[in-house]
Protein backbone atom coordinates (compact mmCIF):
# COMPACT_ATOMS: atom_id res chain seq x y z
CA UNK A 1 -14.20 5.21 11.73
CA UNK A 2 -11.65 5.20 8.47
CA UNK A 3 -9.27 2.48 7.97
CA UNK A 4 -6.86 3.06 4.71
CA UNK A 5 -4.30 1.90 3.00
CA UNK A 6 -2.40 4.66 1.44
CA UNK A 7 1.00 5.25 -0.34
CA UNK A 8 3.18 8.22 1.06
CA UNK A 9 6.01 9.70 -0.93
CA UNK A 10 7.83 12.51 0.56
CA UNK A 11 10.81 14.97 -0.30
CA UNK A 12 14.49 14.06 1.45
CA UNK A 13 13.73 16.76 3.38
CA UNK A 14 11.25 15.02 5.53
CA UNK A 15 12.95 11.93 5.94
CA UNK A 16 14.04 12.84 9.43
CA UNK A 17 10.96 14.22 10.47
CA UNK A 18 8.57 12.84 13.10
CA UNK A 19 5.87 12.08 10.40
CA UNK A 20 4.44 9.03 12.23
CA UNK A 21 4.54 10.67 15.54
CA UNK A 22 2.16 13.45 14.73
CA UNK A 23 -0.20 11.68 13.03
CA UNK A 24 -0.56 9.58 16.68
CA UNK A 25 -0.46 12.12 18.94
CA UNK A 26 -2.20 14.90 17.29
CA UNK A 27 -4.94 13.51 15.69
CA UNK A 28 -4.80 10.31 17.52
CA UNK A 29 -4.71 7.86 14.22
CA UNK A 30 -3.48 4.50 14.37
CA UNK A 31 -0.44 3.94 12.09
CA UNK A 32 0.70 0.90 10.49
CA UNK A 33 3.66 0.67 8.47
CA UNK A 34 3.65 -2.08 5.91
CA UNK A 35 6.60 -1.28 3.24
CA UNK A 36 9.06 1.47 3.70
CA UNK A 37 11.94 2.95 1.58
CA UNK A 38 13.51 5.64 3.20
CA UNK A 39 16.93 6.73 2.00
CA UNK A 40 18.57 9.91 2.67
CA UNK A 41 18.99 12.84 0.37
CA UNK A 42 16.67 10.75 -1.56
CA UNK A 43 13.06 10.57 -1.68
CA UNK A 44 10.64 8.06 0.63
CA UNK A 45 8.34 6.17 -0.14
CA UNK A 46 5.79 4.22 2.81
CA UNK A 47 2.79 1.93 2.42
CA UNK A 48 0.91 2.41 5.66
CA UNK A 49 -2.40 1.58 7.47
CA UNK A 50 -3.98 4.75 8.70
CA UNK A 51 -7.15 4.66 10.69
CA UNK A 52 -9.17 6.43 13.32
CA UNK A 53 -12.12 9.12 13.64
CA UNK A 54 -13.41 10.59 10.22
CA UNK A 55 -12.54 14.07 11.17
CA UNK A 56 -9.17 13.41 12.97
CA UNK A 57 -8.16 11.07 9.49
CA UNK A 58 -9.34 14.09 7.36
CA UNK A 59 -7.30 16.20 9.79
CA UNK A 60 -3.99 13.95 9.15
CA UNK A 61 -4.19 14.08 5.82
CA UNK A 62 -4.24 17.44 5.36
CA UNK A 63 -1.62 17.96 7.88
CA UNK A 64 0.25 15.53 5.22
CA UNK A 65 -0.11 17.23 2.20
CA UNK A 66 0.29 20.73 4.07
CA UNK A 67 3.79 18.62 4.68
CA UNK A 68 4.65 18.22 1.05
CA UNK A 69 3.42 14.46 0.97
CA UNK A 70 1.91 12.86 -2.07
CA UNK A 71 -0.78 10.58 -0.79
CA UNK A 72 -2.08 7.85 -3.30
CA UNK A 73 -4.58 5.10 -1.96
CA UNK A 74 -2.74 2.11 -2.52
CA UNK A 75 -5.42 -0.03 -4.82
CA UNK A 76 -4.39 2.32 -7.48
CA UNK A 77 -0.99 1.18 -7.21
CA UNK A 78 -1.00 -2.42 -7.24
CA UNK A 79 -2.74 -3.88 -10.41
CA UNK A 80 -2.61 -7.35 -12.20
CA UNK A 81 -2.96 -7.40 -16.14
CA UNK A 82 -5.96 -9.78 -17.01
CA UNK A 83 -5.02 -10.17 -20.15
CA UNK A 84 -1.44 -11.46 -18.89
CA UNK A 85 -2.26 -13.47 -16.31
CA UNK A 86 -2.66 -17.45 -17.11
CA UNK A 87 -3.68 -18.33 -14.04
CA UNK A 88 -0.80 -20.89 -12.81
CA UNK A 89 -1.43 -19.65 -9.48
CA UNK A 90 2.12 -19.36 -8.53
CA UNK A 91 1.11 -15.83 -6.87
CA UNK A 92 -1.04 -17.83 -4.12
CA UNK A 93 1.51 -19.48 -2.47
CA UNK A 94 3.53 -16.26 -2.03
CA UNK A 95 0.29 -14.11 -0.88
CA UNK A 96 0.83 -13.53 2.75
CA UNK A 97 -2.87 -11.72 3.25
CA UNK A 98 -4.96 -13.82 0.60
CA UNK A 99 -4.93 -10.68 -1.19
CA UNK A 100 -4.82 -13.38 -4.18
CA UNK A 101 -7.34 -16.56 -4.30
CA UNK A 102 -7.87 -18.99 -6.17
CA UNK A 103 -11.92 -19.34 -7.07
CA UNK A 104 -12.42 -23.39 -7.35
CA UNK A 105 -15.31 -23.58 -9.81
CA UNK A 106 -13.92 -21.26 -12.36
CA UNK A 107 -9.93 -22.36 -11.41
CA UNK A 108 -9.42 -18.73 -12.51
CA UNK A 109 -7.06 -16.31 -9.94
CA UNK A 110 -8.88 -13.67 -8.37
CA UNK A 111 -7.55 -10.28 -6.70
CA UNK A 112 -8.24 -8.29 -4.04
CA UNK A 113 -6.85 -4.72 -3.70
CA UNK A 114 -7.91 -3.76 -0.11
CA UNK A 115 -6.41 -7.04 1.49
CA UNK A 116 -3.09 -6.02 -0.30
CA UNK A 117 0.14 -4.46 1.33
CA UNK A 118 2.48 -4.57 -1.64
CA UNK A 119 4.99 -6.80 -0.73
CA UNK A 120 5.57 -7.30 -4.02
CA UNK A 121 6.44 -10.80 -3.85
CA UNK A 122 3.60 -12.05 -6.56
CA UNK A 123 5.34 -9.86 -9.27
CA UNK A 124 8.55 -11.72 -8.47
CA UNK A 125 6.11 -15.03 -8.14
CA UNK A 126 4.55 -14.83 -11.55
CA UNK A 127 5.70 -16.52 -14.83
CA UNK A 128 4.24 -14.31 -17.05
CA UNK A 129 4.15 -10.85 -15.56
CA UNK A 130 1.04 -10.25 -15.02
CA UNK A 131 0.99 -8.66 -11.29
CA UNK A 132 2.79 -5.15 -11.03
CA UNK A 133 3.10 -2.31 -8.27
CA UNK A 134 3.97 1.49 -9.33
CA UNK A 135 4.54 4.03 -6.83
């Protein structure tokens, strides 16, 4: 079994296509979506949740880039700057997966990527700037 979190971005001319759809019924993933930006004549962007068989989530994402979609895994996308970050923990409160923690011996912030679905809210949570997501 695979379980992901990737980044799609796709060409206008797929936002009307039945993406999701075939990824369920022909290679029978499960399919989460956890941001989307979809506007027309314009290129999308999703953050989904893919999982299912090894060979049927191998299958799907080939069928996506045979599609013209980019696929990214999404850790690569959301990063926070060490050297930035002063550790306020204003980003906690805002976290709604305890993607951020706080570690109470070292009172230092820690992060973690695969619990992330790039809401974004931390990078509009923290004073200095530290958190940031590029797709």
């Amino acid at each position: 079994m695979v379980s992901k979190r990737i980044v799609l971005k796709f060409p206008h001319s797929l936002v009307d296509k039945p993406i999701a759809y075939h990824l369920v019924k022909d290679y029978d993933l499960v399919f989460n979506i956890l941001q989307a930006r979809i506007t027309p004549n314009e290129e999308g962007l999703m953050v989904v949740g893919l999982s299912g068989k090894k060979e049927n989530y191998a299958e799907g994402i080939k069928f996506l880039k045979e599609q013209g979609i980019i696929i990214q895994p999404l850790d690569q996308d959301v990063t926070r700057n060490e050297k930035r970050c002063t550790h306020c923990g204003a980003c906690i409160a805002v976290c709604p997966t305890e993607a951020l923690s706080l570690d109470r011996k070292t009172m230092k912030i820690s992060f973690d990527p695969s619990k992330c679905i790039a809401c974004e809210l931390c990078v509009r949570a923290c004073p200095p700037r530290a958190m940031r997501v590029k797709f």
